[in-house]
N, C-alpha and C. Protein backbone atom coordinates (compact mmCIF):
# COMPACT_ATOMS: atom_id res chain seq x y z
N UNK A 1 0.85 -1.18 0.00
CA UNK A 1 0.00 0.00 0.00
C UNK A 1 0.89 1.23 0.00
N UNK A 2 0.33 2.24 -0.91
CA UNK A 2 1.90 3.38 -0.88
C UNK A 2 0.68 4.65 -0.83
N UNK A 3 1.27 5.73 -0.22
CA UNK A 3 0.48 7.34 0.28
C UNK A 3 0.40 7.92 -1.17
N UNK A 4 0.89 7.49 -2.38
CA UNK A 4 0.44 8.15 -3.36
C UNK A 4 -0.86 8.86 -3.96
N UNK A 5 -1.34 10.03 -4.19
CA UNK A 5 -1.82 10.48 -4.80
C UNK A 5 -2.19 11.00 -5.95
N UNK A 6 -3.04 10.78 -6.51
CA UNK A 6 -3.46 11.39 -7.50
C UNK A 6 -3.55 12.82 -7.83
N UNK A 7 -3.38 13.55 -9.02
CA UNK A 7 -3.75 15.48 -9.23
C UNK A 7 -4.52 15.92 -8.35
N UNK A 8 -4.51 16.42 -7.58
CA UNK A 8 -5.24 17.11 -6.52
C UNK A 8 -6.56 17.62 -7.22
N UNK A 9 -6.08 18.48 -8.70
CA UNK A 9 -7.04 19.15 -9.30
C UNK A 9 -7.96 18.20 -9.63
N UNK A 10 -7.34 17.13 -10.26
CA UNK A 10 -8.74 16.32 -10.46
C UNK A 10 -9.81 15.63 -9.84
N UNK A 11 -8.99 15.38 -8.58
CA UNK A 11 -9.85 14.73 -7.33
C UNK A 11 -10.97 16.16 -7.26
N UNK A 12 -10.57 17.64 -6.92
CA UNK A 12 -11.38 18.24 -6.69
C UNK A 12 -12.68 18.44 -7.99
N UNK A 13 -12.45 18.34 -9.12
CA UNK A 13 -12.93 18.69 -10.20
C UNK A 13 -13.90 17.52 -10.05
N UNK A 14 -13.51 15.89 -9.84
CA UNK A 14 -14.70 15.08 -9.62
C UNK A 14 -15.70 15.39 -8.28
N UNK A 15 -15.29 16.14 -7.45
CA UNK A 15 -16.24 16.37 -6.51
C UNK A 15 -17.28 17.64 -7.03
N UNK A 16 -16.70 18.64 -7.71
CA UNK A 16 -17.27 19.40 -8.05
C UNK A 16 -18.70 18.69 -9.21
N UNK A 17 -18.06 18.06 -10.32
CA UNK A 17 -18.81 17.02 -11.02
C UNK A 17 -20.33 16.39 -9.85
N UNK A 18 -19.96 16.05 -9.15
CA UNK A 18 -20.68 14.58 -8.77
C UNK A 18 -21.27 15.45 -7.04
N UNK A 19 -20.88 16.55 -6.86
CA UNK A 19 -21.11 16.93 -5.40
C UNK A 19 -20.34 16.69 -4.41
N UNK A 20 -20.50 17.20 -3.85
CA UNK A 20 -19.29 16.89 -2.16
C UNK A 20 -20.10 15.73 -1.62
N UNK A 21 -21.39 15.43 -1.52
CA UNK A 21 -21.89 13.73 -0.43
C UNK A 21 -21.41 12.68 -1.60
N UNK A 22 -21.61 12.95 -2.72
CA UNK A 22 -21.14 11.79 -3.61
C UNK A 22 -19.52 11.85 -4.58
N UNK A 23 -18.91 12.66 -4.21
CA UNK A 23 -17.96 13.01 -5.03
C UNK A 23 -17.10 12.97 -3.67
N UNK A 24 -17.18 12.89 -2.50
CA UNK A 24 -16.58 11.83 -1.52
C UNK A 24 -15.83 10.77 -1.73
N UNK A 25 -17.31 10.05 -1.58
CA UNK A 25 -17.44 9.23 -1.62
C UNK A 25 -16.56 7.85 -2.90
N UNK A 26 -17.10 8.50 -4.10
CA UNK A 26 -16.53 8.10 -5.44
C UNK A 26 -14.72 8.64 -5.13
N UNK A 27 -14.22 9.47 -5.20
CA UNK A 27 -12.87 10.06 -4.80
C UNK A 27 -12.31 9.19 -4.22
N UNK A 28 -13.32 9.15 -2.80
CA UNK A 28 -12.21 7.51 -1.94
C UNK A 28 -11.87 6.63 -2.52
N UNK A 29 -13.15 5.80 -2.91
CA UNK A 29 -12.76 4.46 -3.50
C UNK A 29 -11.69 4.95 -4.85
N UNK A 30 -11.95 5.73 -5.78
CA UNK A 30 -11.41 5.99 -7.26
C UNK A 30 -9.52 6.22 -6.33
N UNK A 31 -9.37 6.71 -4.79
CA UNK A 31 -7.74 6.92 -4.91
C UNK A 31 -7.37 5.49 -3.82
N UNK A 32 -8.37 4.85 -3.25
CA UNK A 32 -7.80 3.57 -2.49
C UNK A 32 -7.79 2.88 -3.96
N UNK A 33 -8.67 2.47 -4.85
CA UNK A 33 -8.12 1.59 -5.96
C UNK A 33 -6.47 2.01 -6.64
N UNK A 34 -6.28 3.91 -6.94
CA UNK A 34 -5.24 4.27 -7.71
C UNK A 34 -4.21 3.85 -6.77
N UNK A 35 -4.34 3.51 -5.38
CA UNK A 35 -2.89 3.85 -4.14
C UNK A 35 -2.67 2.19 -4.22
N UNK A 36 -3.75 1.08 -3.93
CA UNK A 36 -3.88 -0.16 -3.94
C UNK A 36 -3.32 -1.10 -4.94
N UNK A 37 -3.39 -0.82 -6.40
CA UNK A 37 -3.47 -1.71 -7.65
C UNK A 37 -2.99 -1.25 -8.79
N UNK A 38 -3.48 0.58 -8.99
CA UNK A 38 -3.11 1.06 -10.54
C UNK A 38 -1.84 2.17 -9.76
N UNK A 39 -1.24 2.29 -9.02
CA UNK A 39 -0.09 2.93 -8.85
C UNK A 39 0.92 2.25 -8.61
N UNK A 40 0.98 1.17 -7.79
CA UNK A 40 1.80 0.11 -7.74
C UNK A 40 2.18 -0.51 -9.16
N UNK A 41 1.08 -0.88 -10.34
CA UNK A 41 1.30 -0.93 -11.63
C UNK A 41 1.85 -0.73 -12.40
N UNK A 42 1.54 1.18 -12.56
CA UNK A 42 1.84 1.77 -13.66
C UNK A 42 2.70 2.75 -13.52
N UNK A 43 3.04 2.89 -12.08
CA UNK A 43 3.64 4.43 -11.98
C UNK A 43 3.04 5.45 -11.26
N UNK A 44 3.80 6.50 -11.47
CA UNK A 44 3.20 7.52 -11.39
C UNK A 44 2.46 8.39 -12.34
N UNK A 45 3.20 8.90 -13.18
CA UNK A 45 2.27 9.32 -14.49
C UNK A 45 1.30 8.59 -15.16
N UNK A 46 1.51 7.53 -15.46
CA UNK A 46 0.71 6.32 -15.81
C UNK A 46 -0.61 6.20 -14.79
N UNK A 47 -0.67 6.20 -13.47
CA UNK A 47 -1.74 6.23 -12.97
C UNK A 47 -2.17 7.24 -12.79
N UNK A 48 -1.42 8.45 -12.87
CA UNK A 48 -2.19 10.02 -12.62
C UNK A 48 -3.54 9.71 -14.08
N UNK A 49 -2.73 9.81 -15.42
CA UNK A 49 -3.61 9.45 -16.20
C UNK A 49 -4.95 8.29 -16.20
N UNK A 50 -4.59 7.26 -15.62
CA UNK A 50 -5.63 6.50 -15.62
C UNK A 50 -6.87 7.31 -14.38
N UNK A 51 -6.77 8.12 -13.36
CA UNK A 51 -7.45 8.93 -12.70
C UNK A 51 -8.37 10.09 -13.57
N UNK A 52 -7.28 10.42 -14.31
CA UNK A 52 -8.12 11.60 -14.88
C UNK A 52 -8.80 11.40 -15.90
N UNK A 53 -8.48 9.98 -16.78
CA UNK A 53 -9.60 9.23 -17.51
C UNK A 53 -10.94 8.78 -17.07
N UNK A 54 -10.60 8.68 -15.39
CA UNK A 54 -11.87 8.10 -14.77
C UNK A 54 -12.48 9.62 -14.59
N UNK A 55 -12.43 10.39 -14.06
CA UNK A 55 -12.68 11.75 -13.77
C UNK A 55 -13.53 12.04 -15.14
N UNK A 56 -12.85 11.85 -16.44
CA UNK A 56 -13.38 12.89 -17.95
C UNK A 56 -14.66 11.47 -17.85
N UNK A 57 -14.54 10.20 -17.72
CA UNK A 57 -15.46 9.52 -17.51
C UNK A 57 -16.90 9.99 -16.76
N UNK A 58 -16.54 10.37 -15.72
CA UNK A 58 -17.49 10.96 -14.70
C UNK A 58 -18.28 12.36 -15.73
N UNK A 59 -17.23 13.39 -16.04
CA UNK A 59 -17.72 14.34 -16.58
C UNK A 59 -18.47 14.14 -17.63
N UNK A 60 -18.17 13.40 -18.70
CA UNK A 60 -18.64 12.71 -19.80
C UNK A 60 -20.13 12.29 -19.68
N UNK A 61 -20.44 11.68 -18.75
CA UNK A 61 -21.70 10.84 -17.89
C UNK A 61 -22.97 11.92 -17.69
N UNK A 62 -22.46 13.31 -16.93
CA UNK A 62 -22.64 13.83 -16.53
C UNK A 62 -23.19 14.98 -17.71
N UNK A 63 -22.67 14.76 -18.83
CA UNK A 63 -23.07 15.92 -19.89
C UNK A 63 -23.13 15.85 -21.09
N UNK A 64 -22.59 14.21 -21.61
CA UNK A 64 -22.92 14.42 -22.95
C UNK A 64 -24.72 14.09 -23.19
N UNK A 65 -25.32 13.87 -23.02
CA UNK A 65 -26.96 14.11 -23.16
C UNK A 65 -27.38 15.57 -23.61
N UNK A 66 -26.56 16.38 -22.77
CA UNK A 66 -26.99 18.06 -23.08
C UNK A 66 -26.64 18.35 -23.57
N UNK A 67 -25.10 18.04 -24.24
CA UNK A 67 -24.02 18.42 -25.22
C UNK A 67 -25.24 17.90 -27.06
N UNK A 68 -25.02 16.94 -26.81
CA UNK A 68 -25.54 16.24 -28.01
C UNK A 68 -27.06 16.79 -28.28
N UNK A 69 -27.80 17.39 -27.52
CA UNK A 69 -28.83 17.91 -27.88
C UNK A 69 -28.59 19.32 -28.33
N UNK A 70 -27.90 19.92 -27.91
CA UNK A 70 -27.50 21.35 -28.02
C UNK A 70 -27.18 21.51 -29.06
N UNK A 71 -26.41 20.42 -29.75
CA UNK A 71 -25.61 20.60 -31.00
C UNK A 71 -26.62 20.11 -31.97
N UNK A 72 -27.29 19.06 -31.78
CA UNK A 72 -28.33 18.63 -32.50
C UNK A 72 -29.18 20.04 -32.89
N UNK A 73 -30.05 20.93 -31.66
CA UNK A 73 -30.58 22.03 -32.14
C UNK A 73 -30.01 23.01 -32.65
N UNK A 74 -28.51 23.04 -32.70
CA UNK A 74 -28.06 24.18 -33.38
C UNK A 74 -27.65 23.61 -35.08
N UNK A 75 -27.51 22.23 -35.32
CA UNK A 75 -27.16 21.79 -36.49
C UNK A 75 -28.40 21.67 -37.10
N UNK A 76 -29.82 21.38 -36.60
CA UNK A 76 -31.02 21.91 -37.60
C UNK A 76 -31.14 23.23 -37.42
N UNK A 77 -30.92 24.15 -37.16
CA UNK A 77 -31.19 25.39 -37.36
C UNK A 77 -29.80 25.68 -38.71
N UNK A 78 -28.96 24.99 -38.47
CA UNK A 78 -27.85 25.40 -39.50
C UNK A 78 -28.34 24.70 -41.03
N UNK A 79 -28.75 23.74 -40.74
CA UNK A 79 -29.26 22.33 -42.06
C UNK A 79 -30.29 23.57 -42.67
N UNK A 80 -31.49 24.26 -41.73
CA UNK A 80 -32.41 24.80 -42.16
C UNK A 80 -32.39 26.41 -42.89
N UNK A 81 -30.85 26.75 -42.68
CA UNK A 81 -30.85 28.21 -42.95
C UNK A 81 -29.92 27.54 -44.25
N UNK A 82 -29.36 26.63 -44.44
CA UNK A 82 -28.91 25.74 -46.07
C UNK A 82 -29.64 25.53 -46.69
N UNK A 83 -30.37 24.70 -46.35
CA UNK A 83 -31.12 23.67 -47.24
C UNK A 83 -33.01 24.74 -47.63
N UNK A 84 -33.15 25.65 -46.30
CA UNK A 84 -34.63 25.97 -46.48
C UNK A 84 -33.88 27.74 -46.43
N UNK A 85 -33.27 28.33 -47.36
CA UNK A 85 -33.11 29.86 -47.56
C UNK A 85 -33.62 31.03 -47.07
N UNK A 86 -33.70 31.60 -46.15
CA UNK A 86 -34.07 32.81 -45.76
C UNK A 86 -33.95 34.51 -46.00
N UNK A 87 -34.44 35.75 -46.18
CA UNK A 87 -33.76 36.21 -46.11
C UNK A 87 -33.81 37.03 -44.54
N UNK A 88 -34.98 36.29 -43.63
CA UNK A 88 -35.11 37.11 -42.43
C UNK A 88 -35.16 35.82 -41.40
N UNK A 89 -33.84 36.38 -40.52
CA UNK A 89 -33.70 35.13 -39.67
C UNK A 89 -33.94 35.20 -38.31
N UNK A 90 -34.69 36.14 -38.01
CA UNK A 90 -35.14 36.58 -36.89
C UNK A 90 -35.72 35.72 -36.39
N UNK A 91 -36.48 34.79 -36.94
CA UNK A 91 -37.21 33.94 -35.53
C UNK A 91 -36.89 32.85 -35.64
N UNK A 92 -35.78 32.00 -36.83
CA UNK A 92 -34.79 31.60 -36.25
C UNK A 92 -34.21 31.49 -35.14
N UNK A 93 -33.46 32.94 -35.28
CA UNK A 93 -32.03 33.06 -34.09
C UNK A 93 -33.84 33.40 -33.01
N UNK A 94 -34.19 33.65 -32.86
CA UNK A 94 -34.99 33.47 -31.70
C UNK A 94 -35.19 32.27 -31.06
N UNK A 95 -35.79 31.39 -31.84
CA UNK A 95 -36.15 29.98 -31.94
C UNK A 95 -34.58 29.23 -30.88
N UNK A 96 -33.64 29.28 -31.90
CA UNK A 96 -32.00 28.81 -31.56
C UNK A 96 -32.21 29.57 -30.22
N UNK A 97 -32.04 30.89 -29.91
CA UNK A 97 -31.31 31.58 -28.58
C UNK A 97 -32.25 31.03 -27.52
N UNK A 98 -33.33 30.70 -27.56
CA UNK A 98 -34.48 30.59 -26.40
C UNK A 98 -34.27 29.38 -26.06
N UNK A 99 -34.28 28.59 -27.37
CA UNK A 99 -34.22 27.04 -26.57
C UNK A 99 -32.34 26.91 -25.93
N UNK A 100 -31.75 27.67 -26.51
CA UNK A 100 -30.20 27.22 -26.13
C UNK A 100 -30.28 27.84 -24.13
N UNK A 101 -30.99 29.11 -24.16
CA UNK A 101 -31.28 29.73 -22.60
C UNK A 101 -32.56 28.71 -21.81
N UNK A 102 -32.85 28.08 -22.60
CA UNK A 102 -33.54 26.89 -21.86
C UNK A 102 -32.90 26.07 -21.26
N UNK A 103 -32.33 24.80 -22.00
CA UNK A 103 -31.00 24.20 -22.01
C UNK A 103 -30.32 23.85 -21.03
N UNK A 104 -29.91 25.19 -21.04
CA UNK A 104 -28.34 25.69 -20.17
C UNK A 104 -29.40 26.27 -18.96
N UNK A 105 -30.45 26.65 -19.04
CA UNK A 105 -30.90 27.22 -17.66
C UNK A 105 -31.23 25.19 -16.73
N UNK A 106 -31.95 24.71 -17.66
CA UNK A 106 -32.54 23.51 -17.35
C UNK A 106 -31.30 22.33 -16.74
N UNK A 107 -30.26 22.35 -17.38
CA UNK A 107 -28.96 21.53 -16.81
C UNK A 107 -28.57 22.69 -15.83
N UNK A 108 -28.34 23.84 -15.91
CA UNK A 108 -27.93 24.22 -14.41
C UNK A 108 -28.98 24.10 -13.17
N UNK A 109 -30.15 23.97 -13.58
CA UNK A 109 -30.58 23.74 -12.48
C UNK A 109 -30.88 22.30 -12.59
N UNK A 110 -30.87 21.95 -12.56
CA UNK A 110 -30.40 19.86 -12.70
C UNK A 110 -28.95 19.77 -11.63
N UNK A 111 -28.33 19.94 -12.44
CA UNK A 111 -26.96 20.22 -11.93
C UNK A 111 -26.52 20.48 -10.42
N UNK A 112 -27.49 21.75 -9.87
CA UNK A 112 -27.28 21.94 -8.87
C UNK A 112 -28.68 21.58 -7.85
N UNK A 113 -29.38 21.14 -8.44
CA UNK A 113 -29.96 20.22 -7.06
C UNK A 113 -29.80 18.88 -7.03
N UNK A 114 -28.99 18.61 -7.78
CA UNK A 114 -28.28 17.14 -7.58
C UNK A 114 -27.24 17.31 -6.70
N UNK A 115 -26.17 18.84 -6.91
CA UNK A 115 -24.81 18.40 -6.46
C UNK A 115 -24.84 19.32 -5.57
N UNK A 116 -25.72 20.08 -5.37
CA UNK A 116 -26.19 21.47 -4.39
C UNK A 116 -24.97 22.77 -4.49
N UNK A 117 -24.44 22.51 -5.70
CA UNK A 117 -23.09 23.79 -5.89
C UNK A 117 -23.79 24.54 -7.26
N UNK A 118 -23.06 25.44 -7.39
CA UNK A 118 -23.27 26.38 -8.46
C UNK A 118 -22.21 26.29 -9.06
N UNK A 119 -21.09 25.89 -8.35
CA UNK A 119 -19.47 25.25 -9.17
C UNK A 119 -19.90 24.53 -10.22
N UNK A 120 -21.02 23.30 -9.35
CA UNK A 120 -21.00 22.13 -10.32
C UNK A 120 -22.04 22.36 -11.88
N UNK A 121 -23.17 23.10 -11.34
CA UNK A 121 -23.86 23.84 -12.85
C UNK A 121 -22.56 24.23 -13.75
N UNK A 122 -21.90 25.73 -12.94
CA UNK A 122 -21.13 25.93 -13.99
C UNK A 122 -20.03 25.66 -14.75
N UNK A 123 -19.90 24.15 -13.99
CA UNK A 123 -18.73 23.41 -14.40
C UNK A 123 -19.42 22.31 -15.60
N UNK A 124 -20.64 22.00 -15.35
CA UNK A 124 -21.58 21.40 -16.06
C UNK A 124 -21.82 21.95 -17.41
N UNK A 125 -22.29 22.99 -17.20
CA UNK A 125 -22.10 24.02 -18.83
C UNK A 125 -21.07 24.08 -19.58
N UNK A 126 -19.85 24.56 -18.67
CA UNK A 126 -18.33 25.17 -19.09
C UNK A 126 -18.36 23.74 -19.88
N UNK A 127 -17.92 22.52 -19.34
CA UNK A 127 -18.09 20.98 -20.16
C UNK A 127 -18.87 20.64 -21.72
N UNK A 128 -19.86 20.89 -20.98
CA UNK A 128 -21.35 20.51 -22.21
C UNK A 128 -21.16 21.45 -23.37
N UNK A 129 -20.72 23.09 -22.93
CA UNK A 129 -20.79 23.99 -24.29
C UNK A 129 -19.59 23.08 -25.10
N UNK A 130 -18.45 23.12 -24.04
CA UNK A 130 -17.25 22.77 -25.19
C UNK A 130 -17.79 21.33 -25.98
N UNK A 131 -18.09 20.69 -25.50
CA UNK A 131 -18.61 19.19 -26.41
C UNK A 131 -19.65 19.70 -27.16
N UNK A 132 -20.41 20.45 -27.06
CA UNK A 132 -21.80 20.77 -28.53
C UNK A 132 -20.36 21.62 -29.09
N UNK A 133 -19.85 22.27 -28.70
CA UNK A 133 -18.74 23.10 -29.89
C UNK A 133 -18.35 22.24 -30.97
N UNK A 134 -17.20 21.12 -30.06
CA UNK A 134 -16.83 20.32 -30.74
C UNK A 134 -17.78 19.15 -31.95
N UNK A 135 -19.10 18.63 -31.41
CA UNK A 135 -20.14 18.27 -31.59
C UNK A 135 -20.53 18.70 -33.47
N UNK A 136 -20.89 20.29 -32.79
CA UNK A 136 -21.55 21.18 -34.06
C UNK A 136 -20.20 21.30 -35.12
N UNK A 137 -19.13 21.30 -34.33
CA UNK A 137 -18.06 21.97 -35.49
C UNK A 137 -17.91 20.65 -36.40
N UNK A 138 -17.85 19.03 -35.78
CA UNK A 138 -18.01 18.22 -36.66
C UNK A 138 -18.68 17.74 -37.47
N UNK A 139 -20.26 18.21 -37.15
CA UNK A 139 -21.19 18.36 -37.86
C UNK A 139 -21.44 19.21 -38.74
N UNK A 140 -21.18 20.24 -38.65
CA UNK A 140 -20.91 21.22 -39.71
C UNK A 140 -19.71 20.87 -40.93
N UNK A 141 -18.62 20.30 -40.47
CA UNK A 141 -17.72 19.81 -41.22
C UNK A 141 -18.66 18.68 -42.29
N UNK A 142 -18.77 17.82 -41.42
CA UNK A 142 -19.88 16.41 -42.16
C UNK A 142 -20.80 17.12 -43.47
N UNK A 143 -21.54 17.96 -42.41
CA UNK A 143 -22.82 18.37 -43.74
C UNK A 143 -22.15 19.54 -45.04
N UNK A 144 -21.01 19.93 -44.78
CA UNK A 144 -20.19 20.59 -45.87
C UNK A 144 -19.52 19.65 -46.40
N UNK A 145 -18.82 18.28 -46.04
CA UNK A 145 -18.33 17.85 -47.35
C UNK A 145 -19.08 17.18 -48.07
N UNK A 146 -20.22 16.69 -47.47
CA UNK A 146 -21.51 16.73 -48.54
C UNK A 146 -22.29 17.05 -48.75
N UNK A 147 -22.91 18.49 -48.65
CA UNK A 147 -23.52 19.18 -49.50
C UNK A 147 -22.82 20.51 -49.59
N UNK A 148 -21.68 20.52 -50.57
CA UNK A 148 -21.02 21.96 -50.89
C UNK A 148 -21.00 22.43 -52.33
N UNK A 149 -22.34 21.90 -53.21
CA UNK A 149 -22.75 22.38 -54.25
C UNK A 149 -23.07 24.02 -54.69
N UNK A 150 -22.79 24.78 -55.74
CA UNK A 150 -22.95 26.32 -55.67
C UNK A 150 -24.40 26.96 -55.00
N UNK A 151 -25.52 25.86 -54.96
CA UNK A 151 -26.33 26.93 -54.18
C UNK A 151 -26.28 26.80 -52.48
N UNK A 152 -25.46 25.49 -52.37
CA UNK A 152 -25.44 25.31 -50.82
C UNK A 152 -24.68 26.64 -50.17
N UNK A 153 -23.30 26.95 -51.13
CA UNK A 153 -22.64 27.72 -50.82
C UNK A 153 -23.73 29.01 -50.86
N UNK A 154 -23.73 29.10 -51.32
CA UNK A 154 -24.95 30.42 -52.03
C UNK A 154 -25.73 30.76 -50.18
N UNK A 155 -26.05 30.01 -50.17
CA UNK A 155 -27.30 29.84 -48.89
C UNK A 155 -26.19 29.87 -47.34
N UNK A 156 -25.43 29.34 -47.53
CA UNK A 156 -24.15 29.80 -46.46
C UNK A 156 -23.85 31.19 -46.32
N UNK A 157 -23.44 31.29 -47.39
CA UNK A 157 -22.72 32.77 -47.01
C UNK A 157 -23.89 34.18 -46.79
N UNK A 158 -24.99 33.90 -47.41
CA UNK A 158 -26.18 34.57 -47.28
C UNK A 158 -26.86 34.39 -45.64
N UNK A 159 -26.15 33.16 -44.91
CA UNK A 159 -26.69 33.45 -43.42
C UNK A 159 -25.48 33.44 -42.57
N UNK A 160 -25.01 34.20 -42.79
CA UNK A 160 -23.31 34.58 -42.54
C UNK A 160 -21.99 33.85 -42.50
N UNK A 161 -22.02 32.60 -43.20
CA UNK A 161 -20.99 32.07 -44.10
C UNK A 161 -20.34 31.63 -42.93
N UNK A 162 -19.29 30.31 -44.13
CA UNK A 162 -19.16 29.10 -43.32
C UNK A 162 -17.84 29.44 -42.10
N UNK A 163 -17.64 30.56 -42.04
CA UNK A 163 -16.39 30.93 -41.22
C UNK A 163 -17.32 30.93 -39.64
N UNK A 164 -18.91 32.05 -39.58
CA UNK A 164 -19.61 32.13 -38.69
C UNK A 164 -20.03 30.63 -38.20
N UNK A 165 -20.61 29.81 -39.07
CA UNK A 165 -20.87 28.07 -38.31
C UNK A 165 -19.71 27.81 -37.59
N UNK A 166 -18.34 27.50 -37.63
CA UNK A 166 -17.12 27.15 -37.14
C UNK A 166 -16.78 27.96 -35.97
N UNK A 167 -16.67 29.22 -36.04
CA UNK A 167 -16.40 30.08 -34.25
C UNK A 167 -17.69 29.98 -33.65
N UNK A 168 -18.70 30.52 -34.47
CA UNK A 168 -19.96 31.01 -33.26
C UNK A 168 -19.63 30.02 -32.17
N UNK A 169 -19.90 28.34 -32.69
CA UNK A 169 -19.42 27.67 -31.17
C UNK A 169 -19.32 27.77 -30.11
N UNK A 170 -17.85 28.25 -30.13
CA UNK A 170 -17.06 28.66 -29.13
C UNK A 170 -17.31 29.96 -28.19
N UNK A 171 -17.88 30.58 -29.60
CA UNK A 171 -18.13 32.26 -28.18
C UNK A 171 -19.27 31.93 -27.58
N UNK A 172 -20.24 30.42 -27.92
CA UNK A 172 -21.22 30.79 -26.58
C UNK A 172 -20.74 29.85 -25.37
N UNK A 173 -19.60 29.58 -25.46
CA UNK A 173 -19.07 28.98 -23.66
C UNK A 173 -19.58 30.00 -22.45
N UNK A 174 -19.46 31.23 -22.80
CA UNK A 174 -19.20 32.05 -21.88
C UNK A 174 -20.31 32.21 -21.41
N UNK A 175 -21.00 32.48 -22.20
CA UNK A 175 -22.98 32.58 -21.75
C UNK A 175 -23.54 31.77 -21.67
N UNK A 176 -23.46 30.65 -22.04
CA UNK A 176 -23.70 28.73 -21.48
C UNK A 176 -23.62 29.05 -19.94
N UNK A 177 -22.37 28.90 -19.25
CA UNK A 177 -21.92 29.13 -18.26
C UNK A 177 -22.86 30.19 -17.11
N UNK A 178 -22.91 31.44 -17.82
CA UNK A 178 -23.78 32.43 -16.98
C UNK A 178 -25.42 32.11 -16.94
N UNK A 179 -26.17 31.47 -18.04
CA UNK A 179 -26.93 31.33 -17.79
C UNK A 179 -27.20 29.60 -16.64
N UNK A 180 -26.46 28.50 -17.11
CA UNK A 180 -26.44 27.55 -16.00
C UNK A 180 -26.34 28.08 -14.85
N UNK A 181 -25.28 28.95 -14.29
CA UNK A 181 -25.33 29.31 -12.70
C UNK A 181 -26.52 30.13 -12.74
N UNK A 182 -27.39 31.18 -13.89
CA UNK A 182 -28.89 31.02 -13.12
C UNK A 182 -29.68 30.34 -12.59
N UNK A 183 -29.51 29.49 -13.36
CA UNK A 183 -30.52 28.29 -13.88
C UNK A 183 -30.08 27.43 -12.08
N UNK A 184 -28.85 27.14 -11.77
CA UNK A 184 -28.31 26.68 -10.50
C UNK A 184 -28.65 27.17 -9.33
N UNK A 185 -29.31 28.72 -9.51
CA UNK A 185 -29.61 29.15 -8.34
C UNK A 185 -30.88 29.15 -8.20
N UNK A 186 -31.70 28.70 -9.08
CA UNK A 186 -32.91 28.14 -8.99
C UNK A 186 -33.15 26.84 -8.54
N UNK A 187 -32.08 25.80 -8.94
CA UNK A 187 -32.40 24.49 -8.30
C UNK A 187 -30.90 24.62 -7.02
N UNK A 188 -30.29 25.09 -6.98
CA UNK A 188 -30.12 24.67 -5.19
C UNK A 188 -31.38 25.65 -3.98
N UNK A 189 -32.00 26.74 -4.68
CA UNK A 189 -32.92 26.86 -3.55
C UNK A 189 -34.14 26.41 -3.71
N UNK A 190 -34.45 25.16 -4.77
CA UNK A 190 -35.50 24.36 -4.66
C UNK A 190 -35.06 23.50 -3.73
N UNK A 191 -33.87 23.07 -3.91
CA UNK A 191 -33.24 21.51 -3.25
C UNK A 191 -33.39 21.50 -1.65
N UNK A 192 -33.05 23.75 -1.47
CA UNK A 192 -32.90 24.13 -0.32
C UNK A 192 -34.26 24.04 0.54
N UNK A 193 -35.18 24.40 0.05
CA UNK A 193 -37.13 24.16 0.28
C UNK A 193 -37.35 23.36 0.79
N UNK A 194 -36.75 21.84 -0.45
CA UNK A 194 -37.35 20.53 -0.31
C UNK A 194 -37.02 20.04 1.26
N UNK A 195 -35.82 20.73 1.09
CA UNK A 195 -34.80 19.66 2.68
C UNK A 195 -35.39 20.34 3.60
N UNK A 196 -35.69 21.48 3.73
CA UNK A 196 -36.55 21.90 4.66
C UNK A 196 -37.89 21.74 5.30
C-alpha cells in the first residue's frame, strides 16, 4: 500500500462534477483503488492518467446528453438556414437563442440540485458547451463535405458564411456558463425548500 496520490485538481474537479456527499465518496474508492493496484502498476504518471480518464469519464456521464442535444438544435437550425433559404432570420435566431437559454438554464438547475453547488452547474455548462462546440463543429464539417454544391454555398454565405458556423461555437461557452449558474440558483434553492 503506498500514500500516493493522485492530481489534486482532479480529485477536486470530480467532486465538483458529482457533489461533495457523492464526489466523496466516489474520490475515496477511485484513490484507495489508484494507491492499492493502478499505482503500484503503472507508476506515477501512468496512474495520474488513468485517474483523470476516470474523472473525464465521470464528466462525460454527466453531460454528454446536453451536449448532443444542443448541438443537435443548433445543427437543424444550420441544415435549415442551407437547405430551407431565408432572407429574415429573426425567428430563427430566436427559436436557436431561447431554446439554447432553456437548455443551459434547465442543466444548471439539474446540476445543482443534484450536487447542491453552483461550481457544479457551472462546471456542467463550461463541459457541455465545449462538447456541442466540438459536436456542431463536426457536424458542420460532415454536412459541408456533402452538400457543398454552388447553391449550398450560395445559402451559407447569405446566413453569414461558413467561417460564422465554425467560431460562433465557441463564443457561446461564456454565456452557457452564466446562464447555468442562473438556472443553479434556482435548483439549489428548490433543493434548499425541499430539505426543509
Amino acid at each position: 500500500m503506498t500514500t500516493a496520490s493522485p492530481p489534486r485538481w482532479a480529485e477536486d474537479l470530480l467532486k465538483t462534477i458529482l457533489g461533495r456527499e457523492h464526489g466523496e465518496t466516489v474520490a475515496g474508492d477511485l484513490i484507495e483503488q489508484y494507491r492499492d493496484s493502478v499505482y503500484p502498476s503503472l507508476g506515477q504518471s501512468r496512474a495520474d492518467w488513468w485517474f483523470i480518464r476516470e474523472v473525464g469519464g465521470f464528466a462525460w456521464r454527466a453531460t454528454w446528453v446536453w451536449a448532443m442535444a444542443f448541438a443537435a438544435l443548433w445543427l437543424g437550425r444550420e441544415a435549415l438556414d442551407w437547405f430551407v433559404p431565408t432572407t429574415d432570420f429573426l425567428m430563427r435566431s430566436m427559436i436557436l437563442t431561447y431554446s439554447a437559454i432553456s437548455l443551459f438554464t434547465a442543466l444548471g438547475c439539474w446540476r445543482a440540485w443534484r450536487t447542491r453547488s453552483l461550481r457544479g452547474s457551472a462546471l456542467a455548462a463550461l463541459i457541455t458547451a465545449l462538447l456541442a462546440a466540438v459536436f456542431k463543429t463536426i457536424g458542420t464539417g460532415m454536412m459541408f463535405a456533402i452538400w457543398h454544391d454552388a447553391e449550398t454555398r450560395v445559402a451559407i454565405a447569405g446566413s453569414g458564411g461558413l467561417g460564422e458556423c465554425f467560431e460562433l461555437p465557441w463564443l457561446v461557452v461564456l454565456p452557457a456558463v452564466v446562464v447555468a449558474i442562473a438556472g443553479g440558483l434556482i435548483g439549489k434553492a428548490g433543493a434548499t425548500l425541499i430539505k426543509l
